[in-house]
Protein backbone atom coordinates (compact mmCIF):
# COMPACT_ATOMS: atom_id res chain seq x y z
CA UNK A 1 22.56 -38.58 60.67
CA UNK A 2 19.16 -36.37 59.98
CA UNK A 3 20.18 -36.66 55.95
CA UNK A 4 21.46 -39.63 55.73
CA UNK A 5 17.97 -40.99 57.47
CA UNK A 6 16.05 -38.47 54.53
CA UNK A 7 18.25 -40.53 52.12
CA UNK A 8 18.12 -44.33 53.01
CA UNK A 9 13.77 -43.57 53.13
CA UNK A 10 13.69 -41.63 49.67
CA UNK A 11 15.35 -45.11 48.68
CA UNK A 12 12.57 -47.42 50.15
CA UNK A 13 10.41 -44.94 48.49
CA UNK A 14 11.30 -45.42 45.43
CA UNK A 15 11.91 -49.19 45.65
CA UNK A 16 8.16 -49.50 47.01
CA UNK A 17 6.44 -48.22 43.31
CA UNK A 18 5.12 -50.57 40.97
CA UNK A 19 6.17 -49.91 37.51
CA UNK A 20 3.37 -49.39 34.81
CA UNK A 21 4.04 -51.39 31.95
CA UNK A 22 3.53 -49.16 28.56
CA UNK A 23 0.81 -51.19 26.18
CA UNK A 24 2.17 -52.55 23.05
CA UNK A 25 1.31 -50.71 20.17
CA UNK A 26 -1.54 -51.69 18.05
CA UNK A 27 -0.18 -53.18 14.53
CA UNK A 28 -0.46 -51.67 11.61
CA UNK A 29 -2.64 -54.14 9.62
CA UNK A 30 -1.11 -55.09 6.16
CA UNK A 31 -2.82 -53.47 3.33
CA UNK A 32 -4.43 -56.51 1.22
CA UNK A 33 -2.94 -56.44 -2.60
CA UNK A 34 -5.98 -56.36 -5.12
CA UNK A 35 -5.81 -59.16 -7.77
CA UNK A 36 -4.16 -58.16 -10.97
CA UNK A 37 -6.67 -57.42 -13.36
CA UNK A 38 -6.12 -60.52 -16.41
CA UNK A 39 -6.10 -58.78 -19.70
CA UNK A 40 -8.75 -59.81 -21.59
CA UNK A 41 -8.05 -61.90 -25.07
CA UNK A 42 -8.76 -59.46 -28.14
CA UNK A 43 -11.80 -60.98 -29.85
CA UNK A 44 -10.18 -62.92 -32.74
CA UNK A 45 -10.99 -61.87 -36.04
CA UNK A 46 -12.76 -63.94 -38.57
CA UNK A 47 -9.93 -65.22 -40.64
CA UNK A 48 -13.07 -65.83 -43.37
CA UNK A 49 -13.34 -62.95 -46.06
CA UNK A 50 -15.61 -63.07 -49.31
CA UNK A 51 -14.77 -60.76 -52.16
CA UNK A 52 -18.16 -60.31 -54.14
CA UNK A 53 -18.64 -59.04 -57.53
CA UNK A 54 -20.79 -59.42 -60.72
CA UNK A 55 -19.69 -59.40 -64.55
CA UNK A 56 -21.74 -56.16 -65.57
CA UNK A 57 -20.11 -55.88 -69.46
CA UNK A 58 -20.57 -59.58 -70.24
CA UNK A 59 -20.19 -59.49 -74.36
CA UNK A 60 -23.36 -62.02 -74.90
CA UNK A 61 -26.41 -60.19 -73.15
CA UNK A 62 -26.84 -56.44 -71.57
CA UNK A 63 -29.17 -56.90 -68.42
CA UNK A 64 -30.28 -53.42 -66.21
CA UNK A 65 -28.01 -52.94 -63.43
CA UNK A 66 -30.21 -53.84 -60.95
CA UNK A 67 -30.60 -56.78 -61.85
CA UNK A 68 -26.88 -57.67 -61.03
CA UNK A 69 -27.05 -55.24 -57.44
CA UNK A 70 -29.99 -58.05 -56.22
CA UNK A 71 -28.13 -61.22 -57.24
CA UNK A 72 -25.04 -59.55 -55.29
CA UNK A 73 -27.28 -58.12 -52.50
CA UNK A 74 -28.85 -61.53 -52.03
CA UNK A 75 -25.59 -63.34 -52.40
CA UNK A 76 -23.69 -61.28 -49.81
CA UNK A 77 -26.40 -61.03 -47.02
CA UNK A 78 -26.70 -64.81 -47.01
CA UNK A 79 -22.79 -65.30 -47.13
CA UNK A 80 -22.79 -62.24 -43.67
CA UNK A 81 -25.93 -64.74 -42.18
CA UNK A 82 -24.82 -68.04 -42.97
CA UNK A 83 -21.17 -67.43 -41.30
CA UNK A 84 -19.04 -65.04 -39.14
CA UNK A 85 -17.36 -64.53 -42.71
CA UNK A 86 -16.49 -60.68 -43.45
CA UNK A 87 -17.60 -59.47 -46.69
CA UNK A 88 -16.75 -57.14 -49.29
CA UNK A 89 -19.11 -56.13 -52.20
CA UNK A 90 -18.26 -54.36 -55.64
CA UNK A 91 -20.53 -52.41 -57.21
CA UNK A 92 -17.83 -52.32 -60.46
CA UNK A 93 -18.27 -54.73 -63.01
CA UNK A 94 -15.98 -57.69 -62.25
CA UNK A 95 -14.34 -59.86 -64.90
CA UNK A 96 -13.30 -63.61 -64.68
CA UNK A 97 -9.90 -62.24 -65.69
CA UNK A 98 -10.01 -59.68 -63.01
CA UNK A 99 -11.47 -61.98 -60.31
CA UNK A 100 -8.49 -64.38 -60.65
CA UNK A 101 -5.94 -61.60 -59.89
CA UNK A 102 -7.65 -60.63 -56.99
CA UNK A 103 -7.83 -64.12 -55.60
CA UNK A 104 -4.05 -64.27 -56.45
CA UNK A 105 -3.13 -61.31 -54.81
CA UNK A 106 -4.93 -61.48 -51.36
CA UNK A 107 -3.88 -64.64 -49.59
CA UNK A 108 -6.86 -64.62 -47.43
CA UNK A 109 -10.13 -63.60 -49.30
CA UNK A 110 -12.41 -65.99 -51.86
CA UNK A 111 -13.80 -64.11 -54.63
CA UNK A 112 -17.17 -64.74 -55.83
CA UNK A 113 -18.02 -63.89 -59.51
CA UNK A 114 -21.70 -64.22 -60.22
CA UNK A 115 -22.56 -64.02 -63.81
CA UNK A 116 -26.36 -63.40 -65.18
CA UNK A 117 -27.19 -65.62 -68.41
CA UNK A 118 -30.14 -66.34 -70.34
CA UNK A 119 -31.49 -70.00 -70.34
CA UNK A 120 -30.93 -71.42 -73.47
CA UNK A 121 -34.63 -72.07 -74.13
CA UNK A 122 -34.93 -68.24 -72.99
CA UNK A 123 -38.23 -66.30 -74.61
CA UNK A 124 -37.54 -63.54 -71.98
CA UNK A 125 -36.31 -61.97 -69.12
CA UNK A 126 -38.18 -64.70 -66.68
CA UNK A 127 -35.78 -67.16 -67.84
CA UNK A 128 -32.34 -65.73 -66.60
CA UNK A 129 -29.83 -68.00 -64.63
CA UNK A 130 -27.36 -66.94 -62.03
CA UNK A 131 -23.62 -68.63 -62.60
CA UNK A 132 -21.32 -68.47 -59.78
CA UNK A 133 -17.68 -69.63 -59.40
CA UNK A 134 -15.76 -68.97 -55.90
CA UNK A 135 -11.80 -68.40 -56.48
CA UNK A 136 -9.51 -69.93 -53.53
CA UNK A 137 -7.68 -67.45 -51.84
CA UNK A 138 -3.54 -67.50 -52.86
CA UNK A 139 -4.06 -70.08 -56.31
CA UNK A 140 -7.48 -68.39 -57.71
CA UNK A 141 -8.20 -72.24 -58.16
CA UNK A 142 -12.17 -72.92 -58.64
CA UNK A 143 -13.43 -73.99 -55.04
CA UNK A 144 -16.90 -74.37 -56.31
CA UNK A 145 -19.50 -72.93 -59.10
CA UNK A 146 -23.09 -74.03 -60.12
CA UNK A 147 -25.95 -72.47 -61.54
CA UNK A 148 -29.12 -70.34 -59.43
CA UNK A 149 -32.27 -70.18 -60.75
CA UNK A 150 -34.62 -67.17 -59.96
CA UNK A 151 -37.53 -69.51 -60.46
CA UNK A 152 -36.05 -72.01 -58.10
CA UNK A 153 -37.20 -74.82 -60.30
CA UNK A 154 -36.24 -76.77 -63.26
CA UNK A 155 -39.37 -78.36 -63.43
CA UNK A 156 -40.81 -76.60 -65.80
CA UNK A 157 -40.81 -72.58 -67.32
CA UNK A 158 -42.67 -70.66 -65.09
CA UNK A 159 -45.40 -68.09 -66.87
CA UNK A 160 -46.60 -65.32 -64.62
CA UNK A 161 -49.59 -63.11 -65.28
CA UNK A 162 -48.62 -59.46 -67.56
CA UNK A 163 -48.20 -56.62 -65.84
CA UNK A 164 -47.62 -58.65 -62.45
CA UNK A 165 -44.84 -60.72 -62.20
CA UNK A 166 -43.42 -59.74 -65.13
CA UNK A 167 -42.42 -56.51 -63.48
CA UNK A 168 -39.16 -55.63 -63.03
CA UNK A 169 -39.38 -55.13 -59.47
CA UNK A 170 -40.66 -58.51 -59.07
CA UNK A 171 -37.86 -59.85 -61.12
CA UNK A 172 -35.10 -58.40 -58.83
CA UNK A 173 -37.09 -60.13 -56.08
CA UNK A 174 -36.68 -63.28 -57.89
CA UNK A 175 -32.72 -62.07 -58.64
CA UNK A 176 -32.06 -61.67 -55.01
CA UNK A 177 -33.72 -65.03 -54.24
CA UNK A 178 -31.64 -66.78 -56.54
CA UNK A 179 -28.24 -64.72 -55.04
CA UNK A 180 -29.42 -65.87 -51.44
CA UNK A 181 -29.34 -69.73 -53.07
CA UNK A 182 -25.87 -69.14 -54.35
CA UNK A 183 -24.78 -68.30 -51.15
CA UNK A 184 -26.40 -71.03 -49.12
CA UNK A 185 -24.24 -73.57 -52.19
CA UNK A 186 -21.47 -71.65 -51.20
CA UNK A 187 -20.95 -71.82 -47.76
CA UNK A 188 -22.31 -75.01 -47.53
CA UNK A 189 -19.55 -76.23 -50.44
CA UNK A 190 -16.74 -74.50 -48.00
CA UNK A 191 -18.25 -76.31 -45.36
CA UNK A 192 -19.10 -72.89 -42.56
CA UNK A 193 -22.68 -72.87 -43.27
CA UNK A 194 -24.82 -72.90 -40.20
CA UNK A 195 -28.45 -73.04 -39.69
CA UNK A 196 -30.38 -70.32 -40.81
CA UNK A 197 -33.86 -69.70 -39.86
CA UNK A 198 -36.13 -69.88 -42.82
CA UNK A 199 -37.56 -65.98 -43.36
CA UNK A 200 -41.16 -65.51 -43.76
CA UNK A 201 -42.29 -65.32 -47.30
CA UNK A 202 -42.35 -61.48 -48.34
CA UNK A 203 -45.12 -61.66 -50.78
CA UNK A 204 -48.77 -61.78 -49.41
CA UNK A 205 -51.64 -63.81 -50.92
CA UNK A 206 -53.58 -60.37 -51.65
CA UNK A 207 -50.55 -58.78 -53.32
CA UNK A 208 -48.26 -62.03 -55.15
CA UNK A 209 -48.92 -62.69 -58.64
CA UNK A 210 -50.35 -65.73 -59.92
CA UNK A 211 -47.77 -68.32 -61.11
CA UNK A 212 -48.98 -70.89 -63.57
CA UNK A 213 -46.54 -73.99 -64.41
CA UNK A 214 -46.53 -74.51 -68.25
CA UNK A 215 -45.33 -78.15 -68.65
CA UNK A 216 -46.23 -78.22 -72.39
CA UNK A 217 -43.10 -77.86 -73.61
CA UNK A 218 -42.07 -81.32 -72.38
């Protein structure tokens, strides 16, 4: 009787606990997914080229070098300015012959042959003119071609003072000048000219020569 008393109040016992409920478990937060990065576009290439070169060996006048290194220097920094064109210089004399072929064979490039002439009232040096003629790309058909004029006028010959203007360093000046014009015709002829700010004149009153405008031979 004694154990089965010990065993009916060991069952009370028991029935009289409260069970402790166990917490959940915190969740496990979700790890946010970063944004895939968007490649970003390749900067597209200027599908523009220039390929620019002078006649150096032309048969009817000899003219020094640098004379045709301005009138390409001036022609090619206004053709980089004046567009988002790539260009090419040669620093090899350039035929008409050999122009064409190069305009034939590269699908995707205008050559520019710039020629230096005398005027054909000439009496010197101060009377050159800058020819140009731009080959299409693929057919080497004439896209456009004109005539520069160091001078920048037609108005009348322009006589400078000995020693001064006359100079051959002046001259180039002049040469590049007259290359930045046949750009400018260029690009503006192709239509992907764009505004270009007007650069300060490089020659100060104390140090330009005198130009005087000889309209006598009118």
């Amino acid at each position: 009787m004694l154990v089965l008393a010990l065993c009916i109040w060991s069952a009370q016992a028991q029935s009289g606990r409260k069970h402790v409920k166990t917490a959940p478990a915190a969740p496990v937060p979700t790890p946010t997914p970063e944004p895939t990065p968007v490649p970003k576009k390749a900067e597209k290439e200027s599908s523009l080229l220039f390929y620019v070169g002078a006649d150096r060996n032309d048969t009817y006048a000899t003219f020094p070098f640098t004379y045709y290194d301005a009138v390409v220097k001036g022609c090619a920094d206004r053709l980089r300015a004046g567009s988002s064109a790539d260009v090419d210089v040669t620093d090899r004399s350039l035929s008409r012959g050999e122009a064409i072929k190069k305009a034939k064979s590269d699908t995707g490039t205008y050559v520019v042959l710039l020629t230096l002439r005398l005027d054909s009232m000439a009496r010197s040096y101060d009377d050159l003119v800058l020819e140009f003629v731009v080959f299409a790309p693929g057919t080497a058909k004439v896209t456009t071609s004109g005539n520069s004029y160091p001078t920048g006028t037609r108005a009348g010959r322009v006589v400078v003072d000995p020693g001064t203007a006359s100079s051959a360093l002046y001259r180039e000046r002049l040469l590049q000048r007259a290359g930045e014009d046949a750009g400018n015709r260029i690009l503006k002829a192709l239509h992907v000219d764009v505004n270009i700010p007007r650069r300060p004149n490089s020659f100060t009153p104390d140090k330009a020569p005198q130009l005087h405008l000889d309209t006598s031979h009118r």
